[in-house]
C-alpha atoms as a PDB file:
ATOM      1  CA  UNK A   1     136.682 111.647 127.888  1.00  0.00           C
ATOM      2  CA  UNK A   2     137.201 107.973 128.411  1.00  0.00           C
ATOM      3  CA  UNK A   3     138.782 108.592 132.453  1.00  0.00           C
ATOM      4  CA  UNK A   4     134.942 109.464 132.796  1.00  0.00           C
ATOM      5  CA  UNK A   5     133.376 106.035 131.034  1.00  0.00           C
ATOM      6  CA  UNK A   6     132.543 103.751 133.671  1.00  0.00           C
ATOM      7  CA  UNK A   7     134.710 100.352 133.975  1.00  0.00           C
ATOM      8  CA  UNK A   8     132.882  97.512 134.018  1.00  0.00           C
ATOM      9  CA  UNK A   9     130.924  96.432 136.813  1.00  0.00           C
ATOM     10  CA  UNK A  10     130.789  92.966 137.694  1.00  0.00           C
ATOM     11  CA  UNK A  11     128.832  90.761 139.710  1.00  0.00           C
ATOM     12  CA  UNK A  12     127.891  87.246 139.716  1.00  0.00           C
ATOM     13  CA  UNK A  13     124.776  87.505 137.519  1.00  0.00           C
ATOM     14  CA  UNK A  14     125.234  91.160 136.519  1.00  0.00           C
ATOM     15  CA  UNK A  15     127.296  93.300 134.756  1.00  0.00           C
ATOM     16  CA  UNK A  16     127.523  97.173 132.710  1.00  0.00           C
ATOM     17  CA  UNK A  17     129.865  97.272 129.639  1.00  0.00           C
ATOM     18  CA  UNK A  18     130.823 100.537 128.029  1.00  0.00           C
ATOM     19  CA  UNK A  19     129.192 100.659 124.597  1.00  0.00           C
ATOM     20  CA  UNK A  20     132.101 102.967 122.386  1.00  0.00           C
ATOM     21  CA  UNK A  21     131.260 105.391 119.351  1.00  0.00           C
ATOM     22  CA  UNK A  22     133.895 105.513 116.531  1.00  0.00           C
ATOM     23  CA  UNK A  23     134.914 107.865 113.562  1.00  0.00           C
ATOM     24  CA  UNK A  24     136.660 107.375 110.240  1.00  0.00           C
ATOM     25  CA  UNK A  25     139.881 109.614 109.751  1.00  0.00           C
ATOM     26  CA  UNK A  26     139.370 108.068 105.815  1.00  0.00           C
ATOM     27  CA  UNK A  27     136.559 106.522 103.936  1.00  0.00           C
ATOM     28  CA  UNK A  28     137.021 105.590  99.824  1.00  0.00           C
ATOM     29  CA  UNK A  29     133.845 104.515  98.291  1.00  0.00           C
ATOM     30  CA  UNK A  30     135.955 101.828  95.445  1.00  0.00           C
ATOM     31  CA  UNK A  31     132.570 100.926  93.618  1.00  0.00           C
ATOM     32  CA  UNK A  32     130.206  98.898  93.647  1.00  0.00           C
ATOM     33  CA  UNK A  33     130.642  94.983  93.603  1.00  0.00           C
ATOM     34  CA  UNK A  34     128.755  92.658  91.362  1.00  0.00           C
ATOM     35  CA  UNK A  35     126.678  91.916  94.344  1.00  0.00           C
ATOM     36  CA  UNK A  36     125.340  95.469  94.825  1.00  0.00           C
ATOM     37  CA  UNK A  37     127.158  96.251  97.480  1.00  0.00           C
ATOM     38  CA  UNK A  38     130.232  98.895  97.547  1.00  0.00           C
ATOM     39  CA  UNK A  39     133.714  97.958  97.626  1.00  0.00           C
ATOM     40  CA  UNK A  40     134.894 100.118 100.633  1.00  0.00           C
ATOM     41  CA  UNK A  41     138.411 101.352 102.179  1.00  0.00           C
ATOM     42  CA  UNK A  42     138.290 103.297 105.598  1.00  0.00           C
ATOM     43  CA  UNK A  43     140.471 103.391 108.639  1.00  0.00           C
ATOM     44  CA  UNK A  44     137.877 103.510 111.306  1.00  0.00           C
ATOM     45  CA  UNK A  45     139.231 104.529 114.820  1.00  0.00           C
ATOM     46  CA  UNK A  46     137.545 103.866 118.822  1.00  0.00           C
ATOM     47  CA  UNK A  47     136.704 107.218 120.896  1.00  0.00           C
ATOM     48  CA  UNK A  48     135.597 108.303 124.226  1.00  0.00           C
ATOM     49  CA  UNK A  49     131.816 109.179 123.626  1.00  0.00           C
ATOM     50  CA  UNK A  50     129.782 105.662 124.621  1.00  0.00           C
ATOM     51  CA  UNK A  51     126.415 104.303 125.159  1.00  0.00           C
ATOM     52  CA  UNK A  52     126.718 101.730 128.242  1.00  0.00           C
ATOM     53  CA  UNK A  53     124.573  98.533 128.103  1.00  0.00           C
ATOM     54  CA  UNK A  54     123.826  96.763 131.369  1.00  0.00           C
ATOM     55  CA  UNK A  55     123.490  92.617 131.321  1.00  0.00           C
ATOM     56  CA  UNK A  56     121.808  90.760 133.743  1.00  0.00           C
ATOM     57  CA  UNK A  57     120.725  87.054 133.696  1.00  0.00           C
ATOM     58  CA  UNK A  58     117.068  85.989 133.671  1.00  0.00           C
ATOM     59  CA  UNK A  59     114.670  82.823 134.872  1.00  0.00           C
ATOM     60  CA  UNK A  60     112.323  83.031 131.422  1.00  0.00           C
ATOM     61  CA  UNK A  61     115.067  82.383 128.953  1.00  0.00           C
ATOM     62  CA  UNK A  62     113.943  85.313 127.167  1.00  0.00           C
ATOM     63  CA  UNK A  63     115.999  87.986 126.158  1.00  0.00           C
ATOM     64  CA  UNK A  64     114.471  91.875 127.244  1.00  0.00           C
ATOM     65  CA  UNK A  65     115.563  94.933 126.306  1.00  0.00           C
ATOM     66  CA  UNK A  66     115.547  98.280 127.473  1.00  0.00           C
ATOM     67  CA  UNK A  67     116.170 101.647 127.184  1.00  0.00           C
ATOM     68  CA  UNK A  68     116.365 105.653 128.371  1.00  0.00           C
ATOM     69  CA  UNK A  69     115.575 106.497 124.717  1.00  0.00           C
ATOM     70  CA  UNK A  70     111.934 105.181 124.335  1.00  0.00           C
ATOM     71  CA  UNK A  71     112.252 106.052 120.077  1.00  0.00           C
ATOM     72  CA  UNK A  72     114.246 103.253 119.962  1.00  0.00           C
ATOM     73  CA  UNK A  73     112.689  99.812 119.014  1.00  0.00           C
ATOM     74  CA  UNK A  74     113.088  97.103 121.519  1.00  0.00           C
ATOM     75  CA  UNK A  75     112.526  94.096 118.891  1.00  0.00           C
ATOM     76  CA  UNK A  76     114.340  91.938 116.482  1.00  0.00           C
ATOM     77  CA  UNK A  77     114.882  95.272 114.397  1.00  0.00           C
ATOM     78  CA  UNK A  78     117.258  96.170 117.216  1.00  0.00           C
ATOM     79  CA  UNK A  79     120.943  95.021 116.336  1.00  0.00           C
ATOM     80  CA  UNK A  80     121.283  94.257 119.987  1.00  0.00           C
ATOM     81  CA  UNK A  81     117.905  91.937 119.866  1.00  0.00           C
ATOM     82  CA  UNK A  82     119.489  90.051 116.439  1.00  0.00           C
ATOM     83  CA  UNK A  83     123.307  89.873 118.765  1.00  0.00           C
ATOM     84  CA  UNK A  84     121.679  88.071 121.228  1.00  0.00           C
ATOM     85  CA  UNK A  85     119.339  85.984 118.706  1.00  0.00           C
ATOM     86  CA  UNK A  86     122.689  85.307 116.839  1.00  0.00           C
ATOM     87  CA  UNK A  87     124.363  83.908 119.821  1.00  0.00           C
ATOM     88  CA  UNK A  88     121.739  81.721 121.244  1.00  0.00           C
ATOM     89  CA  UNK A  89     121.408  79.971 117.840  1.00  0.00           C
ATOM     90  CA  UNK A  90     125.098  79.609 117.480  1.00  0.00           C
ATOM     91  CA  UNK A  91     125.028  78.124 120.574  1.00  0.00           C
ATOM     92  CA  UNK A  92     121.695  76.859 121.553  1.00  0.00           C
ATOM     93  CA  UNK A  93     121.669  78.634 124.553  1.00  0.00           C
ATOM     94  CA  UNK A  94     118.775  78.107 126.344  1.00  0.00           C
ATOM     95  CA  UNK A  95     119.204  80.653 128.845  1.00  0.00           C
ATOM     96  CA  UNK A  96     117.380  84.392 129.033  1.00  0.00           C
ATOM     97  CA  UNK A  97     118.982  87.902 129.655  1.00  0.00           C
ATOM     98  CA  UNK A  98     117.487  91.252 130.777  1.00  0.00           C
ATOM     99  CA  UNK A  99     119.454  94.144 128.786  1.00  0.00           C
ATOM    100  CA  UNK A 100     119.384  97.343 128.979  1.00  0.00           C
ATOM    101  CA  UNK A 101     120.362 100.155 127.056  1.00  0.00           C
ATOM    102  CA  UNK A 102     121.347 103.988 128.333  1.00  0.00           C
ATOM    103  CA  UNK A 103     121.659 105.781 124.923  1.00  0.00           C
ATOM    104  CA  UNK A 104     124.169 108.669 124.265  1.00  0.00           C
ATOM    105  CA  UNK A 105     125.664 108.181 121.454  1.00  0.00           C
ATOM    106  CA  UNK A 106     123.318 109.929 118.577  1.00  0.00           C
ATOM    107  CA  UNK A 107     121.618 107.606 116.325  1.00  0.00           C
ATOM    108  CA  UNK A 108     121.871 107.672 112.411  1.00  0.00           C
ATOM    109  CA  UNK A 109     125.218 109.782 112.938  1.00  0.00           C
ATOM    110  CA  UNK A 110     127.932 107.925 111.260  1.00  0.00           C
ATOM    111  CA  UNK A 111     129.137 107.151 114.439  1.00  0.00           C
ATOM    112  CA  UNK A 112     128.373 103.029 114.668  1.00  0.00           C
ATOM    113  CA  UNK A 113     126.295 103.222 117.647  1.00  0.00           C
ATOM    114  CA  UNK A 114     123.874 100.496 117.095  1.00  0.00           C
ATOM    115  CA  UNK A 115     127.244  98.265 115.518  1.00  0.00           C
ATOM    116  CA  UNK A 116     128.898  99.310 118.648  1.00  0.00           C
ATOM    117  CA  UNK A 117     126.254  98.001 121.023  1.00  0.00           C
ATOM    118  CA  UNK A 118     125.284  94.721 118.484  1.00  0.00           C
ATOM    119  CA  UNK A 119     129.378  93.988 119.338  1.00  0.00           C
ATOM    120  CA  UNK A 120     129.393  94.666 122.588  1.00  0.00           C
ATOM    121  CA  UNK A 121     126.149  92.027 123.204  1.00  0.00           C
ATOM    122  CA  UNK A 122     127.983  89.325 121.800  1.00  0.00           C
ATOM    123  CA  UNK A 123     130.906  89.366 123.924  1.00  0.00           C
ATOM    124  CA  UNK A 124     129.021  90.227 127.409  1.00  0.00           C
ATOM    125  CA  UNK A 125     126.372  87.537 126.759  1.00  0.00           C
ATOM    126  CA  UNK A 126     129.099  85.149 125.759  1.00  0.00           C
ATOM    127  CA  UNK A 127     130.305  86.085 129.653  1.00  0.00           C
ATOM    128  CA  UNK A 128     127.012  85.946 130.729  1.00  0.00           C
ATOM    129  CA  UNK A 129     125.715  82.402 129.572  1.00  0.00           C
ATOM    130  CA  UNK A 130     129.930  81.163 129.960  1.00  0.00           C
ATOM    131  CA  UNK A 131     130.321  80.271 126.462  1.00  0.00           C
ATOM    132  CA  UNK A 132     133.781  79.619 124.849  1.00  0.00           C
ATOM    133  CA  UNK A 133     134.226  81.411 121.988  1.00  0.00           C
ATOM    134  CA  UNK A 134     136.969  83.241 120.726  1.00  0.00           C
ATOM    135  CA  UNK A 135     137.896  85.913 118.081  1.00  0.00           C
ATOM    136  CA  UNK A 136     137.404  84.258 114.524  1.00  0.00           C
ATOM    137  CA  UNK A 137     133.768  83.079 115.735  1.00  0.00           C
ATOM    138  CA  UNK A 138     132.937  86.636 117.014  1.00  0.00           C
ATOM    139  CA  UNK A 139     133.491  87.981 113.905  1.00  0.00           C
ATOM    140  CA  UNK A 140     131.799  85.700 111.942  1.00  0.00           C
ATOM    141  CA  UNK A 141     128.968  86.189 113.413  1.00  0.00           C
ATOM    142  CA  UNK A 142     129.401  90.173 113.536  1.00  0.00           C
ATOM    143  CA  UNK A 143     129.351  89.882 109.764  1.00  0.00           C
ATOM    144  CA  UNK A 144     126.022  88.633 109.345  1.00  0.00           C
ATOM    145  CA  UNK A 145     124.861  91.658 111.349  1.00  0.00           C
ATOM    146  CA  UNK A 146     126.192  94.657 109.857  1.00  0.00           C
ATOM    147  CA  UNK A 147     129.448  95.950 108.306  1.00  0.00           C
ATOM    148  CA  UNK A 148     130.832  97.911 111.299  1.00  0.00           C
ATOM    149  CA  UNK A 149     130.391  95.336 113.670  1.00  0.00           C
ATOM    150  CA  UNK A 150     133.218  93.243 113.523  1.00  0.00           C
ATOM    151  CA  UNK A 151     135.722  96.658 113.867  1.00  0.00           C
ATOM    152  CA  UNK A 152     133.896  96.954 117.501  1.00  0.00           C
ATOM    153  CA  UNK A 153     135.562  93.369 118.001  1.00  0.00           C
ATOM    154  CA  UNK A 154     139.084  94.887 117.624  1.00  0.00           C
ATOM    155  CA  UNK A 155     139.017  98.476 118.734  1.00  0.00           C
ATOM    156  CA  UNK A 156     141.701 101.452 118.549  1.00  0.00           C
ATOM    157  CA  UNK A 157     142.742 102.201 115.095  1.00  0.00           C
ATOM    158  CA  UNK A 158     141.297  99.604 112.561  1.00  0.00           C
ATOM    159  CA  UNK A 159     141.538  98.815 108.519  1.00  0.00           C
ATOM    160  CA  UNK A 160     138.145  97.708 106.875  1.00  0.00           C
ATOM    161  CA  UNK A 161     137.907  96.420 103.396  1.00  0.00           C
ATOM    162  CA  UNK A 162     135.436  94.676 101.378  1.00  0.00           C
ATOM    163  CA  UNK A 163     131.865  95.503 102.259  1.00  0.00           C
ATOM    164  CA  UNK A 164     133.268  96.925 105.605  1.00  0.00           C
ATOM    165  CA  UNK A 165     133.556  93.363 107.468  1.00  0.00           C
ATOM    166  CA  UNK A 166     137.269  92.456 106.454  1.00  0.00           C
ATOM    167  CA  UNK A 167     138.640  94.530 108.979  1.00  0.00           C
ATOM    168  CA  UNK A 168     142.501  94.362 110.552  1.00  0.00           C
ATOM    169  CA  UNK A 169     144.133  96.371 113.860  1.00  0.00           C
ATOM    170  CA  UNK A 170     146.849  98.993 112.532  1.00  0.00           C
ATOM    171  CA  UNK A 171     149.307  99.962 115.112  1.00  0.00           C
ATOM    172  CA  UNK A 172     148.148 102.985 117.002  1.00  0.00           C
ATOM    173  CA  UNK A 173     149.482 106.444 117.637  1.00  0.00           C
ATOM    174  CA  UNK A 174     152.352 106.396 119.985  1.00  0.00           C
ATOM    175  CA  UNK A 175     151.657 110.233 120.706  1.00  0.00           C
ATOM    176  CA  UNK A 176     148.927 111.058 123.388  1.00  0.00           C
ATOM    177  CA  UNK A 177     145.381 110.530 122.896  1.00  0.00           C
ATOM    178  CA  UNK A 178     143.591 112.900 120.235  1.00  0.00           C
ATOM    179  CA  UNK A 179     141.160 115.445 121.303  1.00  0.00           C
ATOM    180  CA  UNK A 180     137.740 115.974 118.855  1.00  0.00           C
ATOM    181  CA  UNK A 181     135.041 117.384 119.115  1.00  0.00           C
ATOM    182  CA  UNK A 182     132.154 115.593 117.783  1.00  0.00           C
ATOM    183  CA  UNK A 183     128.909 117.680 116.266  1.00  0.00           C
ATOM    184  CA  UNK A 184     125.766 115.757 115.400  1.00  0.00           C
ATOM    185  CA  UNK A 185     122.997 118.408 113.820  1.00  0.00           C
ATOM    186  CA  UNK A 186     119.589 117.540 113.381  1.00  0.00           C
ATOM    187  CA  UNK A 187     119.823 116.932 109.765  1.00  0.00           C
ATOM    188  CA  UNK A 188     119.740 113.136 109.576  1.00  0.00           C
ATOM    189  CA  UNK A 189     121.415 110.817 107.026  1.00  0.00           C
ATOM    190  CA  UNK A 190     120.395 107.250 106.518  1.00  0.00           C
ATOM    191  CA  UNK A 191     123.298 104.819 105.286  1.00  0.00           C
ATOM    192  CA  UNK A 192     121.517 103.496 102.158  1.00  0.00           C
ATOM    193  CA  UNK A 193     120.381 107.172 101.283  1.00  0.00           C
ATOM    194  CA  UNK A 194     124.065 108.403 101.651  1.00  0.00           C
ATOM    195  CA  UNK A 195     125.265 105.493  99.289  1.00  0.00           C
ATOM    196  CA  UNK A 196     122.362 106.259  97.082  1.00  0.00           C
ATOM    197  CA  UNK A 197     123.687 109.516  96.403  1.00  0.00           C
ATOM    198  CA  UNK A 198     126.826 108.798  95.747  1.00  0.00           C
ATOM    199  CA  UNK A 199     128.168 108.911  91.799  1.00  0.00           C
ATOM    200  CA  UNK A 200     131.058 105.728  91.653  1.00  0.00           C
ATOM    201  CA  UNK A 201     130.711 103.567  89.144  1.00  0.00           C
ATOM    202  CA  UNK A 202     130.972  99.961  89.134  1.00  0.00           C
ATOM    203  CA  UNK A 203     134.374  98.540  89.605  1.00  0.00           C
ATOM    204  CA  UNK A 204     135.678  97.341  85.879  1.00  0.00           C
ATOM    205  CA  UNK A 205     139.263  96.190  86.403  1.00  0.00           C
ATOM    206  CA  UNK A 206     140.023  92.223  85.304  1.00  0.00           C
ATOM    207  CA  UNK A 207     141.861  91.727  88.821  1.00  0.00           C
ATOM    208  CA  UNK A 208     140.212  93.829  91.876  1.00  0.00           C
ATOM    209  CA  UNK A 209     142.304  91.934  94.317  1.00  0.00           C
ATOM    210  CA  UNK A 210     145.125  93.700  93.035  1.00  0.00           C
ATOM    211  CA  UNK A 211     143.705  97.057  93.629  1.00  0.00           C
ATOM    212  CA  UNK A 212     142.164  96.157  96.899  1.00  0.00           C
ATOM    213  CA  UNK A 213     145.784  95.231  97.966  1.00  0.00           C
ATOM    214  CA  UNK A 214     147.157  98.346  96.960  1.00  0.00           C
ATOM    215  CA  UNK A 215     144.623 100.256  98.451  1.00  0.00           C
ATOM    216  CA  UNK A 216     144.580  98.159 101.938  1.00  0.00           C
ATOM    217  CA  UNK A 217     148.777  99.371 101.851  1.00  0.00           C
ATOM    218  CA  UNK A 218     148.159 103.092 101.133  1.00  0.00           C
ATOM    219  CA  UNK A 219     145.362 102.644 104.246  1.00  0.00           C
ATOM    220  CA  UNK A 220     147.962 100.977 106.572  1.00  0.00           C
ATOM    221  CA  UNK A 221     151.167 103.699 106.079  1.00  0.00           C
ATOM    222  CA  UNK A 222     148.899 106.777 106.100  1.00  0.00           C
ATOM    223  CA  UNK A 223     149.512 108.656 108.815  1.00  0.00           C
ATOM    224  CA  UNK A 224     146.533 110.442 110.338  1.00  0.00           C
ATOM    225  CA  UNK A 225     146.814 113.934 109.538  1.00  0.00           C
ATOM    226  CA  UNK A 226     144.603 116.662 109.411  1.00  0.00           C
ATOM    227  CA  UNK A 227     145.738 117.068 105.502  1.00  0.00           C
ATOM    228  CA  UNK A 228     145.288 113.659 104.855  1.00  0.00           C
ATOM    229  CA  UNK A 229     141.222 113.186 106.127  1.00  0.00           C
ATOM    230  CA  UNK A 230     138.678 112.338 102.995  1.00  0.00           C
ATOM    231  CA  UNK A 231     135.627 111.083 102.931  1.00  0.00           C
ATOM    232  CA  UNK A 232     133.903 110.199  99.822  1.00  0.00           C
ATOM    233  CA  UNK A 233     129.783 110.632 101.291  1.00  0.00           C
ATOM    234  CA  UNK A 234     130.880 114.566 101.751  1.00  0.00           C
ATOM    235  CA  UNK A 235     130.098 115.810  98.558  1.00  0.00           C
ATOM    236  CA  UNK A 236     127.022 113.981  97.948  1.00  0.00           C
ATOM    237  CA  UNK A 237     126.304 114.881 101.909  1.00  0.00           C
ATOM    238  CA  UNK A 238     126.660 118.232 101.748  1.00  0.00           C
ATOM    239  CA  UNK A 239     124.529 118.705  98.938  1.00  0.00           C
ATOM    240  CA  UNK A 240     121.364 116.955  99.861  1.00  0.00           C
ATOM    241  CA  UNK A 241     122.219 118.908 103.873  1.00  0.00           C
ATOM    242  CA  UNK A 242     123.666 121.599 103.696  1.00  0.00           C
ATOM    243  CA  UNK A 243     123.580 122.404 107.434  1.00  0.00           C
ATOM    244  CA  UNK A 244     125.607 119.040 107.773  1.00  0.00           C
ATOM    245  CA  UNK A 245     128.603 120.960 105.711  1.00  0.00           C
ATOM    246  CA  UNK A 246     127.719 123.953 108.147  1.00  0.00           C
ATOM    247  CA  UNK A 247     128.853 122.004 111.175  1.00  0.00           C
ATOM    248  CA  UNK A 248     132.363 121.541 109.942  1.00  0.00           C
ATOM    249  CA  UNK A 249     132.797 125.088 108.369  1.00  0.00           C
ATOM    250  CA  UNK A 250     131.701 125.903 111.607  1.00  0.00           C
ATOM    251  CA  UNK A 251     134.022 123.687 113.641  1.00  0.00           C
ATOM    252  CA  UNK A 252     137.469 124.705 111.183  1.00  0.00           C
ATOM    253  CA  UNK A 253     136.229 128.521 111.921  1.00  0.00           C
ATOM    254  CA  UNK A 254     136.378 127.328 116.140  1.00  0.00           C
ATOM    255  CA  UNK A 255     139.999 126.091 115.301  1.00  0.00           C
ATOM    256  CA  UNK A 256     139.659 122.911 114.051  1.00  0.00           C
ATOM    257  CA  UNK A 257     143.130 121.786 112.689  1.00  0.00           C
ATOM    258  CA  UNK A 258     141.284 119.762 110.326  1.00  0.00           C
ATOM    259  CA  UNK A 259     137.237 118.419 109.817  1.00  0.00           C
ATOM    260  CA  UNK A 260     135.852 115.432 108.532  1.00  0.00           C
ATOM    261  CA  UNK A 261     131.947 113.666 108.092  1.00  0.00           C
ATOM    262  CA  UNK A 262     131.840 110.827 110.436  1.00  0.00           C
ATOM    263  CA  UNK A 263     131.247 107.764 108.362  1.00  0.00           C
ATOM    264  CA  UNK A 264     128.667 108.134 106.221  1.00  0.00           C
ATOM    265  CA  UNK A 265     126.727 111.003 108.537  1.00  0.00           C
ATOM    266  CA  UNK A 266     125.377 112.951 110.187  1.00  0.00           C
ATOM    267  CA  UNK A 267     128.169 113.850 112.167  1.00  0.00           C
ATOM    268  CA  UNK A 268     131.160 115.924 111.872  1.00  0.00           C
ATOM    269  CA  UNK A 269     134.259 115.978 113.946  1.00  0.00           C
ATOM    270  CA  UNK A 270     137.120 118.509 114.141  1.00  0.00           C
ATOM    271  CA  UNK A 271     140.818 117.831 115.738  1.00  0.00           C
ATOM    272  CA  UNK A 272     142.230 119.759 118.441  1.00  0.00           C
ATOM    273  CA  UNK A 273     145.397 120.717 119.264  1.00  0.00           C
ATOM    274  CA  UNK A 274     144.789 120.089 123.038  1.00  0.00           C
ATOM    275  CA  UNK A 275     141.577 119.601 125.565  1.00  0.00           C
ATOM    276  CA  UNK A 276     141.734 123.734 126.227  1.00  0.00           C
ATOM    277  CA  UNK A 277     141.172 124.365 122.365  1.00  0.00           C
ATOM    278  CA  UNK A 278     138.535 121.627 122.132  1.00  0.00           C
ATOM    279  CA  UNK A 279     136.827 123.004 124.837  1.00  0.00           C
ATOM    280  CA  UNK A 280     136.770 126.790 124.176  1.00  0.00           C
ATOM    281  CA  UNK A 281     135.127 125.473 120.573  1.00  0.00           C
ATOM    282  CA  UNK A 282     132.571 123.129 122.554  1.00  0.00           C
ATOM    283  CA  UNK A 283     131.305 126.135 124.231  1.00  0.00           C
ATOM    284  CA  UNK A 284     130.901 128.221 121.112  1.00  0.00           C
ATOM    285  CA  UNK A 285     128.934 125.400 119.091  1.00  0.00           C
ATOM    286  CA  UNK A 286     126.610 125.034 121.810  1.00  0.00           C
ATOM    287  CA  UNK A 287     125.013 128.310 121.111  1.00  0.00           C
ATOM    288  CA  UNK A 288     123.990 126.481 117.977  1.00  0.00           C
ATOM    289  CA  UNK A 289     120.201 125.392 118.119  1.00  0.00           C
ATOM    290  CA  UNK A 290     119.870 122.098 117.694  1.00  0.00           C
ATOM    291  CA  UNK A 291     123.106 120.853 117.630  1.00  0.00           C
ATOM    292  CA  UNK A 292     124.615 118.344 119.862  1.00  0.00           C
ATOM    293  CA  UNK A 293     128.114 118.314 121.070  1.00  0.00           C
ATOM    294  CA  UNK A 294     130.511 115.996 122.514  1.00  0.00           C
ATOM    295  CA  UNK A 295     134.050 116.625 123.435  1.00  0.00           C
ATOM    296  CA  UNK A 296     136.071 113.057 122.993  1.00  0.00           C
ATOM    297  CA  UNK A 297     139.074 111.558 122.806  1.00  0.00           C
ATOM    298  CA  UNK A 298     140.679 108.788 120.853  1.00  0.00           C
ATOM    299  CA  UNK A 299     140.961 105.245 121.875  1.00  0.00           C
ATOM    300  CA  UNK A 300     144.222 102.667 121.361  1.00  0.00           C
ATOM    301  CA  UNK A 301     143.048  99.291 121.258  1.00  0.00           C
ATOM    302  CA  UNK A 302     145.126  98.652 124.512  1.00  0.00           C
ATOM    303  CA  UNK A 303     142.688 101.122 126.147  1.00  0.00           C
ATOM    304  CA  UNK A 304     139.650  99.741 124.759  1.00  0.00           C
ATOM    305  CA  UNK A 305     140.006  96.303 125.529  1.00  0.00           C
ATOM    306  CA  UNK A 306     140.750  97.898 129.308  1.00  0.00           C
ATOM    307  CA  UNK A 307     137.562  99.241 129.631  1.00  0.00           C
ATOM    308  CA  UNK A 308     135.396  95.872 128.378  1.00  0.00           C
ATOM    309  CA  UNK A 309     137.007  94.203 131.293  1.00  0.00           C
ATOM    310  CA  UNK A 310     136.934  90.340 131.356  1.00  0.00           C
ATOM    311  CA  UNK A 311     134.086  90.447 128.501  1.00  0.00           C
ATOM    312  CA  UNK A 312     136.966  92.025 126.579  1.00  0.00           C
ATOM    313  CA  UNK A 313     139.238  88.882 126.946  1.00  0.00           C
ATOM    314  CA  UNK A 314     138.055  86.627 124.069  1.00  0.00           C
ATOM    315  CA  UNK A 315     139.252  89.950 122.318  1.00  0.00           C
ATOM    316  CA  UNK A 316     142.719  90.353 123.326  1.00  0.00           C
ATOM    317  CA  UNK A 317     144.138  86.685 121.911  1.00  0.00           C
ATOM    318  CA  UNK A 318     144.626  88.020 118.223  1.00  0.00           C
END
């Protein structure tokens, strides 16, 4: 629940930044662009569940990583690593950082861990080495890192377009926070498998910045609802893991008002009516082996800029 993330923690050289997960309440695969990748339309939303990443200046000028999870690579192939590469070329920083990483958020789960924590190393090292840079430059250089990474620059309840990276803040819920329950199995899904599998053709109209404007509206009035959630990996999902479409049979048959995949998997997440409900279902899924569980909540973009503290301020002038 995010009144149990830990605010930020700062000091003069060091600091610990929550590190959020995220789901999609919609996800259209469009088709693919001339350039090979896939025209995409998904309303992407902040949540409770979140790694936390811990910054702390250096004398070598190098920058270290870290972590609990020792599977994870602690090189340039880490998004964090290529942040913090990214940002000391921008800026010809000359300065080092020690970072490290306490992992909770499930890895190759659709849930934008590794975006998340790429995000939130730009904006804590650009505290850290007291760079000014705002919004527009944080984004561009999200962009060059990966598709979900420049929604973590916005938070709350976010439009994405184009490959993933055109991304705007729709107003949020005015009703309490949501309550999910997040189920991550041990069937694994890599991204470029899921979109692999997919069967969308290429996109053949004369003008596709007509449709992508009609499709960016629909995205912007829909009103989250469990009879509204689609995702366009499920099909293609469920086939090639079938005990991924076992999680969210299993999570409507706890009392799920509604289920969805979580981006493009492994994940599934159901919608409670309130934290009782959510809970009661937690309990029962646990006595499934080898599944992991989270109870969350949602996140506005009001609270989520809250809990990056002052790294969060470049953030907030948009």
């Amino acid at each position: 629940m995010l009144e149990k993330s830990q605010p930020l923690k700062v000091s003069t050289l060091s600091f610990t930044v929550p590190s959020f997960a995220k789901i999609n309440w919609s996800l259209r695969i469009l088709g693919r662009r001339p350039d090979g990748y896939h025209e995409i339309r998904t309303l992407m939303q902040t949540v409770s569940l979140h790694d936390e990443l811990h910054f702390e200046a250096n004398n070598n000028r190098e920058v270290i990583l870290s972590s609990n999870d020792t599977l994870l690579p602690t090189d340039e192939s880490n998004l964090i690593v290529r942040a913090a590469s990214a940002v000391r070329d921008r800026f010809r920083v000359s300065s080092g950082a020690s970072i490290r990483l306490e992992k909770r958020i499930p890895t190759k789960a659709g849930l934008g861990g590794a975006s998340s924590n790429a995000a939130v190393t730009l904006v804590a090292l650009a505290r850290l080495w007291n760079l000014k840079i705002n919004l527009s430059e944080l984004i561009e250089i999200a962009a060059t890192l990966g598709a979900d990474v420049p929604f973590f620059l916005i938070g709350g309840r976010v439009l994405a377009t184009g490959t993933g990276t055109e991304v705007s803040s729709v107003p949020d819920d005015n009703r309490a926070n949501t309550y999910v329950l997040i189920v991550t199995p041990q069937a694994t899904v890599a991204t470029i498998d899921a979109y692999r599998a997919l069967r969308v053709p290429a996109l053949t109209s004369i003008s596709p910045d007509s449709i992508l404007s009609s499709s960016r509206a629909d995205a912007i009035s829909l009103l989250v609802d469990p009879s509204t959630l689609r995702n366009d990996f499920e099909d293609a999902i469920f086939e090639s893991e079938p005990e991924i479409e076992r999680v969210k049979m299993a999570l409507n048959d706890a009392g799920a008002t509604g289920s969805l995949l979580a981006g493009s998997g492994s994940s599934v997440f159901g919608i409670f009516e309130n934290e009782y409900l959510q809970e009661r279902a937690a309990k029962e899924l646990r006595a499934e082996i080898g599944w992991r569980v989270f109870p969350a909540v949602t996140i506005s973009r009001r609270e989520y800029l809250q809990a990056l503290g002052p790294c969060g301020v470049p953030l907030s002038h948009s």
